[in-house]
PDB file of N, CA and C in Angstrom:
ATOM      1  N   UNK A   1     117.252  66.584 -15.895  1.00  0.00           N
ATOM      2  CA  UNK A   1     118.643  66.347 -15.533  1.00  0.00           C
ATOM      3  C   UNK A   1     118.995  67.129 -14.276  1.00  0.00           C
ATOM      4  N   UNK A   2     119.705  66.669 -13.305  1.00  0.00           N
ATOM      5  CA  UNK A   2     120.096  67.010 -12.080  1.00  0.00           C
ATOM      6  C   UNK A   2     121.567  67.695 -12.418  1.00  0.00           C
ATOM      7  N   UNK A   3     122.331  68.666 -11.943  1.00  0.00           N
ATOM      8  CA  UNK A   3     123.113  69.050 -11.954  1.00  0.00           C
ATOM      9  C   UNK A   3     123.633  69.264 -10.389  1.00  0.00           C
ATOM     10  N   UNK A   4     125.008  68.783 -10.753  1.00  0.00           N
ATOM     11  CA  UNK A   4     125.760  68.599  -9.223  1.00  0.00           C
ATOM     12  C   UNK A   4     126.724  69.561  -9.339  1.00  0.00           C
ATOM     13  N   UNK A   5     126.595  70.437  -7.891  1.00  0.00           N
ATOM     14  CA  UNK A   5     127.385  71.324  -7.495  1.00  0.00           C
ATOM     15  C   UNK A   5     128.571  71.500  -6.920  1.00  0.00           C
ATOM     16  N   UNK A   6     129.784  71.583  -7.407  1.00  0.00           N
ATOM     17  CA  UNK A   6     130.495  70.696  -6.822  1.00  0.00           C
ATOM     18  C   UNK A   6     131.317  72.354  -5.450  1.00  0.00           C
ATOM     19  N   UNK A   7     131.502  72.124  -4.419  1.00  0.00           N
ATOM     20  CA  UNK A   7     131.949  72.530  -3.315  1.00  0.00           C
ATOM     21  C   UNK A   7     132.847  73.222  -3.365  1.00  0.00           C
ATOM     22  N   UNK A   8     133.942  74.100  -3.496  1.00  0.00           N
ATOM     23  CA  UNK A   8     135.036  74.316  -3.365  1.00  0.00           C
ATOM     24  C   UNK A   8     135.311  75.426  -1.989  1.00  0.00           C
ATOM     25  N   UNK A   9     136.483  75.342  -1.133  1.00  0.00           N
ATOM     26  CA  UNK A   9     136.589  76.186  -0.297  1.00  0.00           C
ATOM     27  C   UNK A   9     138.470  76.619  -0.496  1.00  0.00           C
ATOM     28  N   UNK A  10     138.751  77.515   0.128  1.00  0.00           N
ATOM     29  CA  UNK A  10     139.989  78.412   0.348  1.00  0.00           C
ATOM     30  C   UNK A  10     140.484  78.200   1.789  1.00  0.00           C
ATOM     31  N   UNK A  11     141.278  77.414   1.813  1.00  0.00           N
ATOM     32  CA  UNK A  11     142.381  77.714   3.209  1.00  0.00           C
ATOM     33  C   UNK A  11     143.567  77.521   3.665  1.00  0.00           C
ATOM     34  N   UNK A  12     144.346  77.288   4.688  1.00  0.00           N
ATOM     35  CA  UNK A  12     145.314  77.112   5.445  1.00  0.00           C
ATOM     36  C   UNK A  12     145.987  76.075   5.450  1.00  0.00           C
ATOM     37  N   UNK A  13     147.036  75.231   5.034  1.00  0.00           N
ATOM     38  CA  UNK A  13     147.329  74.310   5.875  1.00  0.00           C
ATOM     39  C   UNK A  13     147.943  74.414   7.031  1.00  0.00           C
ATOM     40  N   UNK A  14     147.194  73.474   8.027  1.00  0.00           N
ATOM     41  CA  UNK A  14     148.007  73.783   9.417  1.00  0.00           C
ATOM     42  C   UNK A  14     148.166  72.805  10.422  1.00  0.00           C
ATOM     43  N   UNK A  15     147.963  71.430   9.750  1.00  0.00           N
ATOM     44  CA  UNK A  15     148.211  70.422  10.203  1.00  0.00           C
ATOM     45  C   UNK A  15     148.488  69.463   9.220  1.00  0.00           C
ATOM     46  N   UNK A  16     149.790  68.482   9.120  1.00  0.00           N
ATOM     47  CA  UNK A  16     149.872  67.246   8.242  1.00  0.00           C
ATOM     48  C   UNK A  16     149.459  65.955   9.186  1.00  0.00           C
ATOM     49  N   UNK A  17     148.244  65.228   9.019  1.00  0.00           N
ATOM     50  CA  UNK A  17     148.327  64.517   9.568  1.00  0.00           C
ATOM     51  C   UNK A  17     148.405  63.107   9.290  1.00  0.00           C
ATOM     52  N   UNK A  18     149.598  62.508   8.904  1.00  0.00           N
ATOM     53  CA  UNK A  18     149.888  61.488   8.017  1.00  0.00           C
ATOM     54  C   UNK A  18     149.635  61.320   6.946  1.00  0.00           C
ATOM     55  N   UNK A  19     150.514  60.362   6.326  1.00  0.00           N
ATOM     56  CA  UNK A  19     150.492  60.171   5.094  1.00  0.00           C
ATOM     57  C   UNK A  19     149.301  60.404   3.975  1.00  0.00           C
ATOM     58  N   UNK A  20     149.196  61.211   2.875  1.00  0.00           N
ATOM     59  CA  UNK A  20     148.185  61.762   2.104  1.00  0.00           C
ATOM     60  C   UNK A  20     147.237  62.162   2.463  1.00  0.00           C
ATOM     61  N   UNK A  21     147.167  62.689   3.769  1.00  0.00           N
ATOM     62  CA  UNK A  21     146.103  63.866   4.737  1.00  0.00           C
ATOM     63  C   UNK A  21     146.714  64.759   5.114  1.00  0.00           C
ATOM     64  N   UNK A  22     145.698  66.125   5.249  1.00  0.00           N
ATOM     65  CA  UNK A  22     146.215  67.338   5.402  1.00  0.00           C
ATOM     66  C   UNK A  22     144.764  67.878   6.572  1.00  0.00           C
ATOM     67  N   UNK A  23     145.290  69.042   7.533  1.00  0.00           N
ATOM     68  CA  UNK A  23     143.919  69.330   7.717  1.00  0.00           C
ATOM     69  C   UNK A  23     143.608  71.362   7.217  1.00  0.00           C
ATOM     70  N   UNK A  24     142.914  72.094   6.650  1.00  0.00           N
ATOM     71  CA  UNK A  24     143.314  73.346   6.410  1.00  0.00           C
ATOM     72  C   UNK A  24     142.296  74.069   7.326  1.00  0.00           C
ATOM     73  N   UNK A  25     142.379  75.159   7.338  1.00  0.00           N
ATOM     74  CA  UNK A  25     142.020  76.245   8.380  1.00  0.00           C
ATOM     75  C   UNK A  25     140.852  76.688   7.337  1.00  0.00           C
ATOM     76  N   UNK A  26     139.566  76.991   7.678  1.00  0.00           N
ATOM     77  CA  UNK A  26     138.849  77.386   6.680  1.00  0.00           C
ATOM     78  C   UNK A  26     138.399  79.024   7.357  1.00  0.00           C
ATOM     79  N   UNK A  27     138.501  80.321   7.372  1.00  0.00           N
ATOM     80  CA  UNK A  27     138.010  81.130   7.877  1.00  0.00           C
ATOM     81  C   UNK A  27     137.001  82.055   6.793  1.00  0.00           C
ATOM     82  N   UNK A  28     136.080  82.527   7.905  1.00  0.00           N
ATOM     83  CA  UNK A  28     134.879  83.452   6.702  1.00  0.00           C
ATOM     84  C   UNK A  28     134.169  84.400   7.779  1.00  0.00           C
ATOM     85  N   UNK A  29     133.656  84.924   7.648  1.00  0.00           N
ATOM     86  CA  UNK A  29     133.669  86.466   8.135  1.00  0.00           C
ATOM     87  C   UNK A  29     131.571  86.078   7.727  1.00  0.00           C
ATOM     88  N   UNK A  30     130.889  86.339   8.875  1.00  0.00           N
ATOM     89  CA  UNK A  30     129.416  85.989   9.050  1.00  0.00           C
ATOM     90  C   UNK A  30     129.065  87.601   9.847  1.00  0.00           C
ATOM     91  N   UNK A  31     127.794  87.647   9.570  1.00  0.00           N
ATOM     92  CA  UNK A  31     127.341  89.382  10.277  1.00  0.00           C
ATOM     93  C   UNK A  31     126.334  88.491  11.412  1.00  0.00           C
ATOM     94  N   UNK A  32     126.361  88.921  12.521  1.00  0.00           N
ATOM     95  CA  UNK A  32     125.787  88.526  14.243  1.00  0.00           C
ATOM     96  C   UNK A  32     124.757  88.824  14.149  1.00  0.00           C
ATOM     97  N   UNK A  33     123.728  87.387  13.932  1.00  0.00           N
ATOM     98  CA  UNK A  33     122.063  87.392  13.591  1.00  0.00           C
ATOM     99  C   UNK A  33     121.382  89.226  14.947  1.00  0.00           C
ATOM    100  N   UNK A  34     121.827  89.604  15.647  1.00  0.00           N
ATOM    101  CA  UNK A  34     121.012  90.474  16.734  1.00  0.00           C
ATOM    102  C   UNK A  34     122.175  92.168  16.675  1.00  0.00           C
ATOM    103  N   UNK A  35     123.366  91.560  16.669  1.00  0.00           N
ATOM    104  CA  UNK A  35     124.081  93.271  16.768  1.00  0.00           C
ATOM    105  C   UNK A  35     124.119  93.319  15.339  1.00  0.00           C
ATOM    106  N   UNK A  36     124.284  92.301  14.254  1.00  0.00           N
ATOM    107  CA  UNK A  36     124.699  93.058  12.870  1.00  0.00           C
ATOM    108  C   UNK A  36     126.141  92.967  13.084  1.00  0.00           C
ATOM    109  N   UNK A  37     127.027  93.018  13.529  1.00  0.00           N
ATOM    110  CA  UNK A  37     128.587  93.142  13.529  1.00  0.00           C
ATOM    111  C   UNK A  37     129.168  92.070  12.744  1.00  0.00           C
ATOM    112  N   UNK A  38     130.192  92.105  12.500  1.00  0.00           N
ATOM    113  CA  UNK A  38     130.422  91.221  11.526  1.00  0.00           C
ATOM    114  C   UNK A  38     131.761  90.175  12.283  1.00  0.00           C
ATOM    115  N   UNK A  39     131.571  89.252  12.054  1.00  0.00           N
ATOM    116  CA  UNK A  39     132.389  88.428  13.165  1.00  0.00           C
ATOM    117  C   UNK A  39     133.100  87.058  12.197  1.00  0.00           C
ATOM    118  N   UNK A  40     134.419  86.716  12.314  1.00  0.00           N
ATOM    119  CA  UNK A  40     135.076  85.623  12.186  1.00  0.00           C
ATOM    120  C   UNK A  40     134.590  84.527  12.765  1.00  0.00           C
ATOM    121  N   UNK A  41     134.482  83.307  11.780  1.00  0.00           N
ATOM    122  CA  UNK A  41     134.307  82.026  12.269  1.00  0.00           C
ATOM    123  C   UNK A  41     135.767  81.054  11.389  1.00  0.00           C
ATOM    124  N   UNK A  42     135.931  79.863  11.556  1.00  0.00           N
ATOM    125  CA  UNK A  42     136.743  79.153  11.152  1.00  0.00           C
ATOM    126  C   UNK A  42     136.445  77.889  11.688  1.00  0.00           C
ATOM    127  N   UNK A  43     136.523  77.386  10.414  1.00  0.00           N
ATOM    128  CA  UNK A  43     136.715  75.728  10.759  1.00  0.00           C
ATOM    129  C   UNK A  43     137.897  74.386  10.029  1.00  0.00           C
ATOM    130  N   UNK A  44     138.057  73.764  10.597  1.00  0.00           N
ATOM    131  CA  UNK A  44     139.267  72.842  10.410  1.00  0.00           C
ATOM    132  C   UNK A  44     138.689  71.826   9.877  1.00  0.00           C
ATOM    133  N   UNK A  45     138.981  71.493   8.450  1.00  0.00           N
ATOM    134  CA  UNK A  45     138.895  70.283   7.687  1.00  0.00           C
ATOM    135  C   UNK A  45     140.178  69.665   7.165  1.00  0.00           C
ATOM    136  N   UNK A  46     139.164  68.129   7.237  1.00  0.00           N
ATOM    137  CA  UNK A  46     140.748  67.419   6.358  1.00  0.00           C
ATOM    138  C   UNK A  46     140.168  66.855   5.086  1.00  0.00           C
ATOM    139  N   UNK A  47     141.338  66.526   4.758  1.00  0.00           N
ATOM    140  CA  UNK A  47     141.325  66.355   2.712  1.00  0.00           C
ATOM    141  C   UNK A  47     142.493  65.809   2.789  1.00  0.00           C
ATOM    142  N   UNK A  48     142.337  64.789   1.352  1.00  0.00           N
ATOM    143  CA  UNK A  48     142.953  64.179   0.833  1.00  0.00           C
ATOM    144  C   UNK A  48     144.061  64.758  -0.141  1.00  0.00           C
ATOM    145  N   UNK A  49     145.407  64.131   0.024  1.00  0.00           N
ATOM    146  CA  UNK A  49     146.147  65.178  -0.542  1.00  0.00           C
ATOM    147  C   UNK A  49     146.978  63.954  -1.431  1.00  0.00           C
ATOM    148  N   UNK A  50     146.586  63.319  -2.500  1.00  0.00           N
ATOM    149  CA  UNK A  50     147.363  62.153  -3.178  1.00  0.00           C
ATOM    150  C   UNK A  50     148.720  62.108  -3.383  1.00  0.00           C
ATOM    151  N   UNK A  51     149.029  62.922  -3.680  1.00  0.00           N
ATOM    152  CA  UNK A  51     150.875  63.122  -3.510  1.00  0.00           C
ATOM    153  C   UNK A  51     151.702  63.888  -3.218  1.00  0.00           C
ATOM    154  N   UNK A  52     150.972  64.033  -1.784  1.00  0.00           N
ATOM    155  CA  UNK A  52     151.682  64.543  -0.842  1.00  0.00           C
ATOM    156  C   UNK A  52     152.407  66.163  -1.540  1.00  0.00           C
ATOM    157  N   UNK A  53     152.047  66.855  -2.004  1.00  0.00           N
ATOM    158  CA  UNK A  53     152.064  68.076  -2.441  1.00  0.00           C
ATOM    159  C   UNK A  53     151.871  69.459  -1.521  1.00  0.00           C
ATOM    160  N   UNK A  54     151.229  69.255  -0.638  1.00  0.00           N
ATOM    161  CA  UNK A  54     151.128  70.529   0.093  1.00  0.00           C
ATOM    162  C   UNK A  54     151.740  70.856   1.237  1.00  0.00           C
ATOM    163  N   UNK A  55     152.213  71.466   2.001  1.00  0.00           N
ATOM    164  CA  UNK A  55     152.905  71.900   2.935  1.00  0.00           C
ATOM    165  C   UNK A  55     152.299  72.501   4.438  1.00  0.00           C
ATOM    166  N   UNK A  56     152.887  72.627   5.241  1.00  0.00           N
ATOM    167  CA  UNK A  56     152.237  73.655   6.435  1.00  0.00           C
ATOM    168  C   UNK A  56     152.051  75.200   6.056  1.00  0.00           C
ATOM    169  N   UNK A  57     151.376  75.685   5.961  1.00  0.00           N
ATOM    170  CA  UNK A  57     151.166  77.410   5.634  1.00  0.00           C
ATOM    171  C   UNK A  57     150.814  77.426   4.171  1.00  0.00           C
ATOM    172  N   UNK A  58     150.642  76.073   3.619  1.00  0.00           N
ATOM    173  CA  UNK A  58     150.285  76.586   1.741  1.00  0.00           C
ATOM    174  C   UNK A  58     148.796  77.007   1.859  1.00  0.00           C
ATOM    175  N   UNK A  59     148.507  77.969   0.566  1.00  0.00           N
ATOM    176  CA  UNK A  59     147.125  78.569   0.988  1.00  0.00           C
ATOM    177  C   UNK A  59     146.376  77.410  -0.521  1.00  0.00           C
ATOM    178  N   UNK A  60     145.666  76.796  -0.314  1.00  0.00           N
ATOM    179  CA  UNK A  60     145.375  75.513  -0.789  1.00  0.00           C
ATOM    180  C   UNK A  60     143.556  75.480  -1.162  1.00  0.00           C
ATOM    181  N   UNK A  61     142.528  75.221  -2.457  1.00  0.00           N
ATOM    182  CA  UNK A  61     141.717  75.363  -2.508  1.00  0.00           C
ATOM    183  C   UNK A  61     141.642  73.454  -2.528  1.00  0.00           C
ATOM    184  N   UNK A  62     140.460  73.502  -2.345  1.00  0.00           N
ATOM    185  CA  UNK A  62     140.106  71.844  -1.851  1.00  0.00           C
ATOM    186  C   UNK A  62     138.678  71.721  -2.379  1.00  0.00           C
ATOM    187  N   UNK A  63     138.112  70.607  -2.551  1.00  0.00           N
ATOM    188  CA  UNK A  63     137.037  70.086  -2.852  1.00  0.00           C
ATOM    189  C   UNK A  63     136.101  69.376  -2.370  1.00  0.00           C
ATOM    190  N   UNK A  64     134.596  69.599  -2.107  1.00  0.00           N
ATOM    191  CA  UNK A  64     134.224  68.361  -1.531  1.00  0.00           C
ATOM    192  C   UNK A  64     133.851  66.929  -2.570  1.00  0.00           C
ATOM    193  N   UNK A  65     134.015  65.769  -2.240  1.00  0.00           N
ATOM    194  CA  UNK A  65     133.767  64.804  -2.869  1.00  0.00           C
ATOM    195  C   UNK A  65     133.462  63.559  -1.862  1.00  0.00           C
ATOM    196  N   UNK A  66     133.937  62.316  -2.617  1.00  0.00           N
ATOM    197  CA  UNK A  66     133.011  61.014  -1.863  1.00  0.00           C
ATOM    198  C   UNK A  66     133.783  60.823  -0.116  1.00  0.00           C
ATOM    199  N   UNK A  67     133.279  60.263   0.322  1.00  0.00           N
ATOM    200  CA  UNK A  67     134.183  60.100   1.779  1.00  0.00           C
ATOM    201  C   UNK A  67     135.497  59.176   1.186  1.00  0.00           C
ATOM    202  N   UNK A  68     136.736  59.374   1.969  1.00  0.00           N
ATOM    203  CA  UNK A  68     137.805  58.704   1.695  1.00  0.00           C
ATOM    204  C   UNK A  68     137.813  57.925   3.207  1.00  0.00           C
ATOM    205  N   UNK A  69     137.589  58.669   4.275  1.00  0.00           N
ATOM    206  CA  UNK A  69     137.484  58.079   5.348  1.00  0.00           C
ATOM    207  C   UNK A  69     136.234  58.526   6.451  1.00  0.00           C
ATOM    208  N   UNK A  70     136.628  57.813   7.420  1.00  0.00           N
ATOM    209  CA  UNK A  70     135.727  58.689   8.161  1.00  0.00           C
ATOM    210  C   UNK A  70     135.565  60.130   8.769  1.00  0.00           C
ATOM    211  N   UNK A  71     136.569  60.837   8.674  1.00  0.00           N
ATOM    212  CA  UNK A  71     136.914  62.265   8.368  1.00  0.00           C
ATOM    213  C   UNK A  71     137.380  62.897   7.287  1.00  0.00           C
ATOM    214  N   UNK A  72     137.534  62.169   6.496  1.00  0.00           N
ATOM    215  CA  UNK A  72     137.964  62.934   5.303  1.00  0.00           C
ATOM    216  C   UNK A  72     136.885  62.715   4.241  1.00  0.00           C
ATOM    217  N   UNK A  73     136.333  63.608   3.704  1.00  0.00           N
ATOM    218  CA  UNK A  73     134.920  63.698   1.902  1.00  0.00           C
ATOM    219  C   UNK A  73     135.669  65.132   1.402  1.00  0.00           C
ATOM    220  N   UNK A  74     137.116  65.140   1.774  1.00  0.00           N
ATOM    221  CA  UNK A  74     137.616  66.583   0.920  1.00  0.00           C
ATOM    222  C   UNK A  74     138.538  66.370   0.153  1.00  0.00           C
ATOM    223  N   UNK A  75     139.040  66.905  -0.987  1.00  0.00           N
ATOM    224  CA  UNK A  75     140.064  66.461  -1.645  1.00  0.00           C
ATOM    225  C   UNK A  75     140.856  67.959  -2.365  1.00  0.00           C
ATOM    226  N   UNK A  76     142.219  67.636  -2.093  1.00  0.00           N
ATOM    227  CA  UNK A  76     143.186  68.648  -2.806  1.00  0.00           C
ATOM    228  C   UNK A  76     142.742  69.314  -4.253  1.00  0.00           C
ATOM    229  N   UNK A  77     142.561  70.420  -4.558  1.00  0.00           N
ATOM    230  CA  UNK A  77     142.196  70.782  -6.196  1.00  0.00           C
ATOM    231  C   UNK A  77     143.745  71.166  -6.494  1.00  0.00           C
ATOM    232  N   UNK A  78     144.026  72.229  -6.175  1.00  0.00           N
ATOM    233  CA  UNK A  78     145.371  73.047  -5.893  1.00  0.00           C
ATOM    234  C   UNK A  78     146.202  73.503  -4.951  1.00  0.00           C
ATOM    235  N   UNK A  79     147.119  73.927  -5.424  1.00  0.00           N
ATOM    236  CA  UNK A  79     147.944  74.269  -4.275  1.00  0.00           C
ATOM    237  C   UNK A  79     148.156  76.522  -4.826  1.00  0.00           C
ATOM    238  N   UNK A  80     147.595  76.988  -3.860  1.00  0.00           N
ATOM    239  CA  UNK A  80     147.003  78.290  -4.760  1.00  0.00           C
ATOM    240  C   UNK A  80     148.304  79.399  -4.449  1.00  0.00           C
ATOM    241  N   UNK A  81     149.027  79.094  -3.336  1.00  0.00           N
ATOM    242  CA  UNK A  81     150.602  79.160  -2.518  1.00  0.00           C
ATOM    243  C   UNK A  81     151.589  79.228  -1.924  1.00  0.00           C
ATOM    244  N   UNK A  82     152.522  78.652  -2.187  1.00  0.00           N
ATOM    245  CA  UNK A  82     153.650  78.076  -1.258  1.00  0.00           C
ATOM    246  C   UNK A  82     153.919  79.094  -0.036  1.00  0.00           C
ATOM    247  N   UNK A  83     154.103  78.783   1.226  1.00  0.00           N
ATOM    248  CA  UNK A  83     154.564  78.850   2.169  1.00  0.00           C
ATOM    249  C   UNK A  83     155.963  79.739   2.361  1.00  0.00           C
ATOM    250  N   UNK A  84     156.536  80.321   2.173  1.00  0.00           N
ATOM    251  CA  UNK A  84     158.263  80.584   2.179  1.00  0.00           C
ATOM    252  C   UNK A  84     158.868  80.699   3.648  1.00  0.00           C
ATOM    253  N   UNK A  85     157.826  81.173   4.591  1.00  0.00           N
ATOM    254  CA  UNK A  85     158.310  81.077   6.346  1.00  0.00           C
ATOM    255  C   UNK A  85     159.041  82.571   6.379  1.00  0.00           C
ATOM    256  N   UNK A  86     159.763  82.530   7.941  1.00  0.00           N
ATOM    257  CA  UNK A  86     160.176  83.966   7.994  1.00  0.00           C
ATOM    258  C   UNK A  86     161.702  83.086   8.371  1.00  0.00           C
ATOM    259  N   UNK A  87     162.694  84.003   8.118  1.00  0.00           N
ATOM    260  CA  UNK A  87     163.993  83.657   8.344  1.00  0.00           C
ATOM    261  C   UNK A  87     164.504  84.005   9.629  1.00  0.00           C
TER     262      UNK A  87
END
């Protein structure tokens, strides 16, 4: 029996880009194959967000799964939380 692993990542929203798409900020912290230092990377994915649930700034865990489009094989798990902004 094969067992499937299923993906999960932690990030940002920081783009809505139409209807039931989102794109989130993915950042992670890698050590520099020659100095050793430890350095920020980030990358921008989109996912499927079915009813429209998430916001700009929600901190949001996501999934990988089947392609929905041709940029999107990610999908909403949770919404982990809300946004409140600065006044």
């Amino acid at each position: 029996m094969s067992e499937v692993i299923e993906r999960t990542l932690v990030g940002s929203v920081v783009s809505i880009s139409g209807d039931k798409s989102r794109v989130a900020l993915i950042q992670r912290s890698v050590k520099h194959k020659t100095l050793g230092k430890i350095i920020k990377r980030s990358s921008k994915i989109s996912f499927h967000d079915e009813e429209n649930s998430s916001n700009l700034g929600d901190k949001v865990k996501i999934m990988e799964c089947k392609p929905y489009s041709k940029s999107k094989s990610w999908k909403l798990v949770e919404v982990l939380r809300v946004f409140e902004g600065v006044e």
